[in-house]
PDB file of N, CA and C in Angstrom:
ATOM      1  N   UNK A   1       4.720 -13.110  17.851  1.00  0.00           N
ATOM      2  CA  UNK A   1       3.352 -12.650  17.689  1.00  0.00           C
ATOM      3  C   UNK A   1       3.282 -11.373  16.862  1.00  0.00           C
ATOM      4  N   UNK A   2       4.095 -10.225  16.985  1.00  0.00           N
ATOM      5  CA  UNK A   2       4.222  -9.373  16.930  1.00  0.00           C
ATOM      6  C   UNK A   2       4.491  -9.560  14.651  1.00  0.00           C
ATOM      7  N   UNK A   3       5.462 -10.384  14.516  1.00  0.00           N
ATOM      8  CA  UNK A   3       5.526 -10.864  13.743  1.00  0.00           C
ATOM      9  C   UNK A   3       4.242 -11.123  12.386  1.00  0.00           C
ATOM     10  N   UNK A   4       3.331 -11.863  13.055  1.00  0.00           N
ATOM     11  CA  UNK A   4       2.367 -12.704  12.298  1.00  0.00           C
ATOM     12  C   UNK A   4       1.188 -11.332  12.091  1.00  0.00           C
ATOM     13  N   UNK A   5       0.823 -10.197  13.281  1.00  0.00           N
ATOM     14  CA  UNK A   5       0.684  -9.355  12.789  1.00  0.00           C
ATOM     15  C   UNK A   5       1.119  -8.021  11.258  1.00  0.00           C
ATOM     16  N   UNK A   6       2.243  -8.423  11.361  1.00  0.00           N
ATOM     17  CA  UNK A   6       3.239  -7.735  10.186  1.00  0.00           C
ATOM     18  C   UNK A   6       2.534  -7.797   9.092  1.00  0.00           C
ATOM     19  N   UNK A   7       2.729  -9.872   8.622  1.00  0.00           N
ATOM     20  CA  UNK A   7       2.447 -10.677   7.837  1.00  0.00           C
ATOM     21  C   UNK A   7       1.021 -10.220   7.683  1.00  0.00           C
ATOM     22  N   UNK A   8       0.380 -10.212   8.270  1.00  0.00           N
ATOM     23  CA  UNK A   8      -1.510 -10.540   8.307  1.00  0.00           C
ATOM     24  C   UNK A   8      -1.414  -8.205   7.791  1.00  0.00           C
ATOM     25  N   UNK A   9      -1.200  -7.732   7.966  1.00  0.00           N
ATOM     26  CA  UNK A   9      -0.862  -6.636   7.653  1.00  0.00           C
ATOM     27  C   UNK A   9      -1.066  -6.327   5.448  1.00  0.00           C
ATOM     28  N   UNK A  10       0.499  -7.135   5.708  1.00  0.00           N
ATOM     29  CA  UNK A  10       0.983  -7.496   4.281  1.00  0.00           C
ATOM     30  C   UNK A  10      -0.289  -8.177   3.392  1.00  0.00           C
ATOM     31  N   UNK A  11      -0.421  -8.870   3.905  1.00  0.00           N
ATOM     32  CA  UNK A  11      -1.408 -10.022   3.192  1.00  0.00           C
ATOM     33  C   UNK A  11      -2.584  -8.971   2.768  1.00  0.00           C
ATOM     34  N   UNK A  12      -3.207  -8.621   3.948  1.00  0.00           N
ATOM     35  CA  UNK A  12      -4.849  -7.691   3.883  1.00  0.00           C
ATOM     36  C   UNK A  12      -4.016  -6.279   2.993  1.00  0.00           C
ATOM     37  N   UNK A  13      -3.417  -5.776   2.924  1.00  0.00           N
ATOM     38  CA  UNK A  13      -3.200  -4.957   2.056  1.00  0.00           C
ATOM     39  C   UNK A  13      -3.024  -4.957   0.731  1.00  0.00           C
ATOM     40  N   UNK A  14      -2.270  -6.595   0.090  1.00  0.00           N
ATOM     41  CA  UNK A  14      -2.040  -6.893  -0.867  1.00  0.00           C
ATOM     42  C   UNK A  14      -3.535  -7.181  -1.357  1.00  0.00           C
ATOM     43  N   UNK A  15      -4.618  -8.074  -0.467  1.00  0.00           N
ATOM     44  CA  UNK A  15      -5.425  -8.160  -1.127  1.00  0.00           C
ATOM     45  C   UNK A  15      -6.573  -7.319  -1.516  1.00  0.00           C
ATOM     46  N   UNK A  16      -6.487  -6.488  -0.886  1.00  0.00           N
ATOM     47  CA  UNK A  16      -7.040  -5.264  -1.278  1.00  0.00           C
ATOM     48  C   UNK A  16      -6.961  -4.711  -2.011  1.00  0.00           C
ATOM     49  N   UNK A  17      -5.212  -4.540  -2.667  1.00  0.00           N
ATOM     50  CA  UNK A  17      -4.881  -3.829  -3.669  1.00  0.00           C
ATOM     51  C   UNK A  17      -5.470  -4.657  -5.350  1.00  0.00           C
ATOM     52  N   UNK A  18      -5.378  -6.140  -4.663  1.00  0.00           N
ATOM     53  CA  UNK A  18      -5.878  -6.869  -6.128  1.00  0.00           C
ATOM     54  C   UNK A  18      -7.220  -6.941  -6.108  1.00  0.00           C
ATOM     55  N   UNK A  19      -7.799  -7.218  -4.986  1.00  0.00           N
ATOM     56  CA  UNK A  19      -9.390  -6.784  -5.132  1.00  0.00           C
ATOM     57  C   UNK A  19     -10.105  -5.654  -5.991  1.00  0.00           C
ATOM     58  N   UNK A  20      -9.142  -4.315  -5.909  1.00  0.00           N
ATOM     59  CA  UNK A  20      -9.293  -3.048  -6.395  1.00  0.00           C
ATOM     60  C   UNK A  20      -9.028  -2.877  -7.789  1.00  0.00           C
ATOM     61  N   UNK A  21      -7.480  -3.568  -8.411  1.00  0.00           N
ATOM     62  CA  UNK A  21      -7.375  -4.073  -9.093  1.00  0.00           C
ATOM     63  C   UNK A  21      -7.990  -4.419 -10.306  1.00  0.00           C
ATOM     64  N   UNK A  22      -8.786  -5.808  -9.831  1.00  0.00           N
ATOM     65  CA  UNK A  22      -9.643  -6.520 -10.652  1.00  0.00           C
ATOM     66  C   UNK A  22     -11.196  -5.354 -10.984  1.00  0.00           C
ATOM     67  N   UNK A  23     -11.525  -5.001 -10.182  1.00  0.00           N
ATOM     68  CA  UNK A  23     -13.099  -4.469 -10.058  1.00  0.00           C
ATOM     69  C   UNK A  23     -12.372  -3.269 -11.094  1.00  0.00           C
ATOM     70  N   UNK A  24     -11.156  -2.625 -10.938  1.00  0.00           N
ATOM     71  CA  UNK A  24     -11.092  -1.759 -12.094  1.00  0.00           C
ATOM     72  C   UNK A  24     -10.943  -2.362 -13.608  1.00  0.00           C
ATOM     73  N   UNK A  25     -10.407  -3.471 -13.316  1.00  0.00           N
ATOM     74  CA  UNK A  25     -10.254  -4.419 -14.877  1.00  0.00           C
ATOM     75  C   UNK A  25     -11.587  -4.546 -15.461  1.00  0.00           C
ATOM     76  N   UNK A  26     -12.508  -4.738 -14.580  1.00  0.00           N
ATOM     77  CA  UNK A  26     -13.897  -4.949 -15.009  1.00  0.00           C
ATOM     78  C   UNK A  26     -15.183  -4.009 -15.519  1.00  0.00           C
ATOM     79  N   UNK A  27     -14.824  -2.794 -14.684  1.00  0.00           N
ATOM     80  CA  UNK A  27     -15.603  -1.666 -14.903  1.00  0.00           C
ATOM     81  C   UNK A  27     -14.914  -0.533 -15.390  1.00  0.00           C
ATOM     82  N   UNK A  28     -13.353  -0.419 -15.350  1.00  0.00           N
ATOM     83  CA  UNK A  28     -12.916   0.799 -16.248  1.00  0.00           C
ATOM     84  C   UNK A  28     -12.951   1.906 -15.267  1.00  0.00           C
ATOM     85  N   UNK A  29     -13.183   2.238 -14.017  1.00  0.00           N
ATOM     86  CA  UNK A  29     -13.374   2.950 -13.026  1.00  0.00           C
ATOM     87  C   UNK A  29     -11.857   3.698 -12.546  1.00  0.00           C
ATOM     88  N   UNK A  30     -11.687   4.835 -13.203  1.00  0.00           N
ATOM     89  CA  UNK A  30     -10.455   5.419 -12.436  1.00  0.00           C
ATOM     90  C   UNK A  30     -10.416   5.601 -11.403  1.00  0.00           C
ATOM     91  N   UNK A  31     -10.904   5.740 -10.439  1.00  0.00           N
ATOM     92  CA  UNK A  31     -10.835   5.673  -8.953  1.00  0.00           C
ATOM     93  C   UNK A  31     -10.634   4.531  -8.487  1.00  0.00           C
ATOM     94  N   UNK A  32     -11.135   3.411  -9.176  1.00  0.00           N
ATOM     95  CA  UNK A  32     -10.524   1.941  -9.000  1.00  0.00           C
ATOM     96  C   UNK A  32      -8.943   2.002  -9.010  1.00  0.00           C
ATOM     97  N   UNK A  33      -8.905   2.648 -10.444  1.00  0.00           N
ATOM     98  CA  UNK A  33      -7.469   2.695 -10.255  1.00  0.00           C
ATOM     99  C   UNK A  33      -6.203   2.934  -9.451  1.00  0.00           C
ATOM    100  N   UNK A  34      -6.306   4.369  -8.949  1.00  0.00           N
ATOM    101  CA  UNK A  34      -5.766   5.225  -8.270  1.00  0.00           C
ATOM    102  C   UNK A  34      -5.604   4.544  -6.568  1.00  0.00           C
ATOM    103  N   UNK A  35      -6.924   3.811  -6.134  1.00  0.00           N
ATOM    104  CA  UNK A  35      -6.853   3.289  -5.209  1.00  0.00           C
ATOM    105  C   UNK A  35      -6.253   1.951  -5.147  1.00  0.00           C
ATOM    106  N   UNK A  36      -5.971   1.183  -6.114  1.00  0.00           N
ATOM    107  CA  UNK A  36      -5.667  -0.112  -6.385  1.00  0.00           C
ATOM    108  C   UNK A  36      -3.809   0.543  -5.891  1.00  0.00           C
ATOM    109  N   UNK A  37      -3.445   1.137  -6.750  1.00  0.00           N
ATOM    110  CA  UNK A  37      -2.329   1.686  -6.874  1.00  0.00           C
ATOM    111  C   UNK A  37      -1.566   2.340  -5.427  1.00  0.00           C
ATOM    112  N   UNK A  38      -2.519   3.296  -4.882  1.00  0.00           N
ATOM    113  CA  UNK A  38      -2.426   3.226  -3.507  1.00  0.00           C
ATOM    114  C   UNK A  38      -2.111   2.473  -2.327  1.00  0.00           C
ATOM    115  N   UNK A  39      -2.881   1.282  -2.822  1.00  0.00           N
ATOM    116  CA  UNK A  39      -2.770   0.036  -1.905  1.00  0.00           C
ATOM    117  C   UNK A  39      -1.512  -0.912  -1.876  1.00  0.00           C
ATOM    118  N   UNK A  40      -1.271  -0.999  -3.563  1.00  0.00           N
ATOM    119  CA  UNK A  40       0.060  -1.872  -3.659  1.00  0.00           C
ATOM    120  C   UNK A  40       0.957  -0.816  -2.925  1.00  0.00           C
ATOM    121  N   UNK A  41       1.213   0.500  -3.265  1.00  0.00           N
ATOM    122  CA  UNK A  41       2.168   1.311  -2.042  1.00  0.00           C
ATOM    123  C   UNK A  41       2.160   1.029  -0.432  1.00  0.00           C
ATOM    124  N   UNK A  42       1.117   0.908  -0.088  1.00  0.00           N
ATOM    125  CA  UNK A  42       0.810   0.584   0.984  1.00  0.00           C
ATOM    126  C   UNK A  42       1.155  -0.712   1.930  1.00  0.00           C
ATOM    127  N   UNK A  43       0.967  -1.675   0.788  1.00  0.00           N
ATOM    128  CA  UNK A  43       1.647  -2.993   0.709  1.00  0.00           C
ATOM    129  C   UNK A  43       3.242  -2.919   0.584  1.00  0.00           C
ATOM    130  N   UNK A  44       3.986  -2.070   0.174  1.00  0.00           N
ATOM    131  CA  UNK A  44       5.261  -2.184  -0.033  1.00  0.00           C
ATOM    132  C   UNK A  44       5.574  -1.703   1.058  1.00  0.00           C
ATOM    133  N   UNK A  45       4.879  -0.644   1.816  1.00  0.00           N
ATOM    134  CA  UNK A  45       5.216   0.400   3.144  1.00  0.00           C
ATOM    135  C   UNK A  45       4.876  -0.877   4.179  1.00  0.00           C
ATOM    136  N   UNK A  46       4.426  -1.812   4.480  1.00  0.00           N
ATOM    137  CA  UNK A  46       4.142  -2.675   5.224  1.00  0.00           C
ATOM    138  C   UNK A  46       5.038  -3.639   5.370  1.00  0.00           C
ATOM    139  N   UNK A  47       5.376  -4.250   4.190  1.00  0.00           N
ATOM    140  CA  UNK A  47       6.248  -5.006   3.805  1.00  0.00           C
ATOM    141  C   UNK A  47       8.140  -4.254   4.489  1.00  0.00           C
ATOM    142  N   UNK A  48       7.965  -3.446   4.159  1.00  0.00           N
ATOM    143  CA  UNK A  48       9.420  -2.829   4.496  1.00  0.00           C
ATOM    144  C   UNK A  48       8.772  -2.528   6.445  1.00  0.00           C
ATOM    145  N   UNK A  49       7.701  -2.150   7.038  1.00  0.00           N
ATOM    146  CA  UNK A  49       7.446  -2.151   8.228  1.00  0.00           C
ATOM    147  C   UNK A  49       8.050  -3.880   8.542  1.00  0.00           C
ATOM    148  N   UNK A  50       7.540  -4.618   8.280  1.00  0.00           N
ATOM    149  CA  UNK A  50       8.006  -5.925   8.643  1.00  0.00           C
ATOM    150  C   UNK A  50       9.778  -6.576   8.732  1.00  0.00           C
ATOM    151  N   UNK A  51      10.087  -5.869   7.868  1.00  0.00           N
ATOM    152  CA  UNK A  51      11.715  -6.019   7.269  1.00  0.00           C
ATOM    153  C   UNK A  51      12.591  -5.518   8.697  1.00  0.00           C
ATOM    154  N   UNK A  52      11.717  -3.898   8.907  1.00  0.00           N
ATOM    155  CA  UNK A  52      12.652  -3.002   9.612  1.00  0.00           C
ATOM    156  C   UNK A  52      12.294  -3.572  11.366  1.00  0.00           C
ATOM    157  N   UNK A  53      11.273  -4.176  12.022  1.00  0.00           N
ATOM    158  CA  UNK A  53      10.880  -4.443  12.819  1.00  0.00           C
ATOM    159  C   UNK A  53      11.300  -5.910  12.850  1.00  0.00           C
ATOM    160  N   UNK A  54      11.292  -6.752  12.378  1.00  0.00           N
ATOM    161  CA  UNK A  54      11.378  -8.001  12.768  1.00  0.00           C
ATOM    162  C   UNK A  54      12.182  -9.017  11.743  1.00  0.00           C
ATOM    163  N   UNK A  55      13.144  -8.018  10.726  1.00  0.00           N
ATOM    164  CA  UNK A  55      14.352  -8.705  10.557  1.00  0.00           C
ATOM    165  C   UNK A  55      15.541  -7.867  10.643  1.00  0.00           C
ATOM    166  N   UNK A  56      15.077  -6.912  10.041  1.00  0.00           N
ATOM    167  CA  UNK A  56      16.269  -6.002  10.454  1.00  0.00           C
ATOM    168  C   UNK A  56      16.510  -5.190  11.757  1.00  0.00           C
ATOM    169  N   UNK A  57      17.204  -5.602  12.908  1.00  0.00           N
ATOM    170  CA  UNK A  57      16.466  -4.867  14.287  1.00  0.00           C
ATOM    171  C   UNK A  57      17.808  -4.351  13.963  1.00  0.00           C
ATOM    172  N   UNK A  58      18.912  -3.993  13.924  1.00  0.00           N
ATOM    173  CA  UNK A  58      20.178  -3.430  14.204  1.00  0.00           C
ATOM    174  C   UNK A  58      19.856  -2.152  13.191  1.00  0.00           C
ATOM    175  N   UNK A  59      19.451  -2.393  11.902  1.00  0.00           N
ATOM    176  CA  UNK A  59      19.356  -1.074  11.067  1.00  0.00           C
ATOM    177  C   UNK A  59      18.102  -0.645  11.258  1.00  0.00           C
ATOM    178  N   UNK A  60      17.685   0.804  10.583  1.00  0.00           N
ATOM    179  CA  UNK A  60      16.652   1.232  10.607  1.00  0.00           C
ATOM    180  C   UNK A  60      16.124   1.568   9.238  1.00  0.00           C
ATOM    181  N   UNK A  61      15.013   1.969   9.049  1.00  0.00           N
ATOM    182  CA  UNK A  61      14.366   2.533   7.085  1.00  0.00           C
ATOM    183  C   UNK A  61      13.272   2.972   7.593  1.00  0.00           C
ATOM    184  N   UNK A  62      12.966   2.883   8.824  1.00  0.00           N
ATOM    185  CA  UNK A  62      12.013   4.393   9.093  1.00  0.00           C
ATOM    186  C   UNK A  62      11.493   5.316   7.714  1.00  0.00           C
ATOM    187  N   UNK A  63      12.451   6.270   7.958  1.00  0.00           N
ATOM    188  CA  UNK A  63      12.047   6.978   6.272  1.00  0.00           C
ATOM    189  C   UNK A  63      11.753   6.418   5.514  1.00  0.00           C
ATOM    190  N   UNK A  64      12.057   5.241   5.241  1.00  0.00           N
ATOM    191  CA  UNK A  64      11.682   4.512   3.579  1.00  0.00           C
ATOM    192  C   UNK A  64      10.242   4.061   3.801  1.00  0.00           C
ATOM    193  N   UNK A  65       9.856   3.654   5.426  1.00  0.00           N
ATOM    194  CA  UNK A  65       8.439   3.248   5.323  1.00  0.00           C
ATOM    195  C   UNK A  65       7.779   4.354   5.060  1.00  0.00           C
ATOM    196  N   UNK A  66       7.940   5.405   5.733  1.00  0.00           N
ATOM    197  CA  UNK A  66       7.017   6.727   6.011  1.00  0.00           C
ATOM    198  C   UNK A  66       7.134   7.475   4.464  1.00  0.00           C
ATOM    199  N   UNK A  67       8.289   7.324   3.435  1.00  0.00           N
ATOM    200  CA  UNK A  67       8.052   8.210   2.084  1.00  0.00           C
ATOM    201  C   UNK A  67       7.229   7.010   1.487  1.00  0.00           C
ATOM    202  N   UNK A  68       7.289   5.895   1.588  1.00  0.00           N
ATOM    203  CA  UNK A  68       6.531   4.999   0.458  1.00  0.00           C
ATOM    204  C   UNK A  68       4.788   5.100   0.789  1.00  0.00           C
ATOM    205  N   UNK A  69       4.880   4.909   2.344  1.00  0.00           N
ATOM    206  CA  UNK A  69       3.179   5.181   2.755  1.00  0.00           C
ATOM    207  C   UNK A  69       3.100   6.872   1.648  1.00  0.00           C
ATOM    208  N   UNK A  70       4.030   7.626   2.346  1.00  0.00           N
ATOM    209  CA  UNK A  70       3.426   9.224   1.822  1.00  0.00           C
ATOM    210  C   UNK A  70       3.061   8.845  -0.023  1.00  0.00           C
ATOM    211  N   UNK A  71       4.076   8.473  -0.475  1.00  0.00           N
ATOM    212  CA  UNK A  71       4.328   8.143  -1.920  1.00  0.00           C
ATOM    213  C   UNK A  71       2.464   7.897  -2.145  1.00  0.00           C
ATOM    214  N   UNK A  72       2.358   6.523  -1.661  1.00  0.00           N
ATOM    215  CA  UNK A  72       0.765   5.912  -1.601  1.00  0.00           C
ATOM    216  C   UNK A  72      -0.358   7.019  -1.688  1.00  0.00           C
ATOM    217  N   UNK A  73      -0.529   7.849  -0.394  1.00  0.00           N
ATOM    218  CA  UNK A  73      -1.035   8.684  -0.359  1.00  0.00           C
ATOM    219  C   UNK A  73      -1.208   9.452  -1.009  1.00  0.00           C
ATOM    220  N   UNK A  74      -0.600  10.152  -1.633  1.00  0.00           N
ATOM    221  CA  UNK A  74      -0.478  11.061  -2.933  1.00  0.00           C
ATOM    222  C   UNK A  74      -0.391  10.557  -4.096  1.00  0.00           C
ATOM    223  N   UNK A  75      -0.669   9.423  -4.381  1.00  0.00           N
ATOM    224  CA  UNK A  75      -1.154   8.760  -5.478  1.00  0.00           C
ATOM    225  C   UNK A  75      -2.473   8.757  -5.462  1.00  0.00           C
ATOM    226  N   UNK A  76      -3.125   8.379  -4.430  1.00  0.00           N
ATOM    227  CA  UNK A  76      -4.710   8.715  -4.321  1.00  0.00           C
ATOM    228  C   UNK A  76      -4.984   9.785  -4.251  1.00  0.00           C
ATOM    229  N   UNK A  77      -4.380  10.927  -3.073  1.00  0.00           N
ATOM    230  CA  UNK A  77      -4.982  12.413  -3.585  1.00  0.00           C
ATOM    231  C   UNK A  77      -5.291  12.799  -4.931  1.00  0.00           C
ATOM    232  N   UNK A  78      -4.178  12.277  -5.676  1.00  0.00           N
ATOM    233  CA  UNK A  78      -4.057  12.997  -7.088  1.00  0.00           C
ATOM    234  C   UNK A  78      -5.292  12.309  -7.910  1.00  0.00           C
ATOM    235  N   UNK A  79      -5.564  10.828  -7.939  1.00  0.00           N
ATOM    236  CA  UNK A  79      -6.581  10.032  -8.512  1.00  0.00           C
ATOM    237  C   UNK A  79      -8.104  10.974  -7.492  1.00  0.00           C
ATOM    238  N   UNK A  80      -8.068  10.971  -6.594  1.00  0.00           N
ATOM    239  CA  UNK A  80      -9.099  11.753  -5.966  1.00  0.00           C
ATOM    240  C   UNK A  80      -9.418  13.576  -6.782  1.00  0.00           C
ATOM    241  N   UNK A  81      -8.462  14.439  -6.637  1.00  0.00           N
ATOM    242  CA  UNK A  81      -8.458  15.154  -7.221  1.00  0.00           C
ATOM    243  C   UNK A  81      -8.947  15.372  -8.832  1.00  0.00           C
ATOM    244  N   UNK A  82      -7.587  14.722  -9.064  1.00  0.00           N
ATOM    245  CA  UNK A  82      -7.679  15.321 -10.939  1.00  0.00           C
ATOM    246  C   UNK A  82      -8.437  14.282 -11.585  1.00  0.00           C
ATOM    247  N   UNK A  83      -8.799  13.119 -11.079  1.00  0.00           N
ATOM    248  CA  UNK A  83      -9.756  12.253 -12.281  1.00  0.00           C
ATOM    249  C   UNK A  83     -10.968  12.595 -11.842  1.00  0.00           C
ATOM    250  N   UNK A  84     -11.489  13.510 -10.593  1.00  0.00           N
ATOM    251  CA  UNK A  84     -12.873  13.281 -10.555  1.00  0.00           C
ATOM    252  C   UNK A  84     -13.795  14.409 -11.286  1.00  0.00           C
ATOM    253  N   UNK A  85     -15.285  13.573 -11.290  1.00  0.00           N
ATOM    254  CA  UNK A  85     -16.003  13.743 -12.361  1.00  0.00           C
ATOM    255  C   UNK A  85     -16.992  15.439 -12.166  1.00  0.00           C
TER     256      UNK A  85
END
């Protein structure tokens, strides 16, 4: 169960990130950007949550989830910050 949460995690993040994505393809919107970009991080930090929880139980990457979320994060601060108008 615990599992399919992971997945459903992964999924809603990825599509978010292409949702964000596209609407920036369309309107040119740097904040589209920055957040699109955010999200695929976010998606990778999830993705490795899933890895470290429910395939890899003997090792750990802790850190690798928590710098890639941070990574994410500060990709949007900075799109928040320095592109705005």
């Amino acid at each position: 169960m615990a599992a399919a949460v992971y997945v459903l995690g992964i999924v809603v993040t990825a599509l978010c990130a292409l949702l964000l994505l596209q609407g920036y393809a369309r309107v040119r919107q740097k904040l589209l950007l920055w957040s699109g970009l955010c999200f695929i991080g976010l998606t990778i930090s999830n993705a490795l949550l899933f890895l470290d929880l429910a395939i890899w139980t003997e090792i750990s990457i802790y850190t690798w989830r928590l710098a890639t979320a941070a990574v994410s994060m500060l990709v949007l601060i900075y799109g928040l910050v320095w592109e705005s108008d």
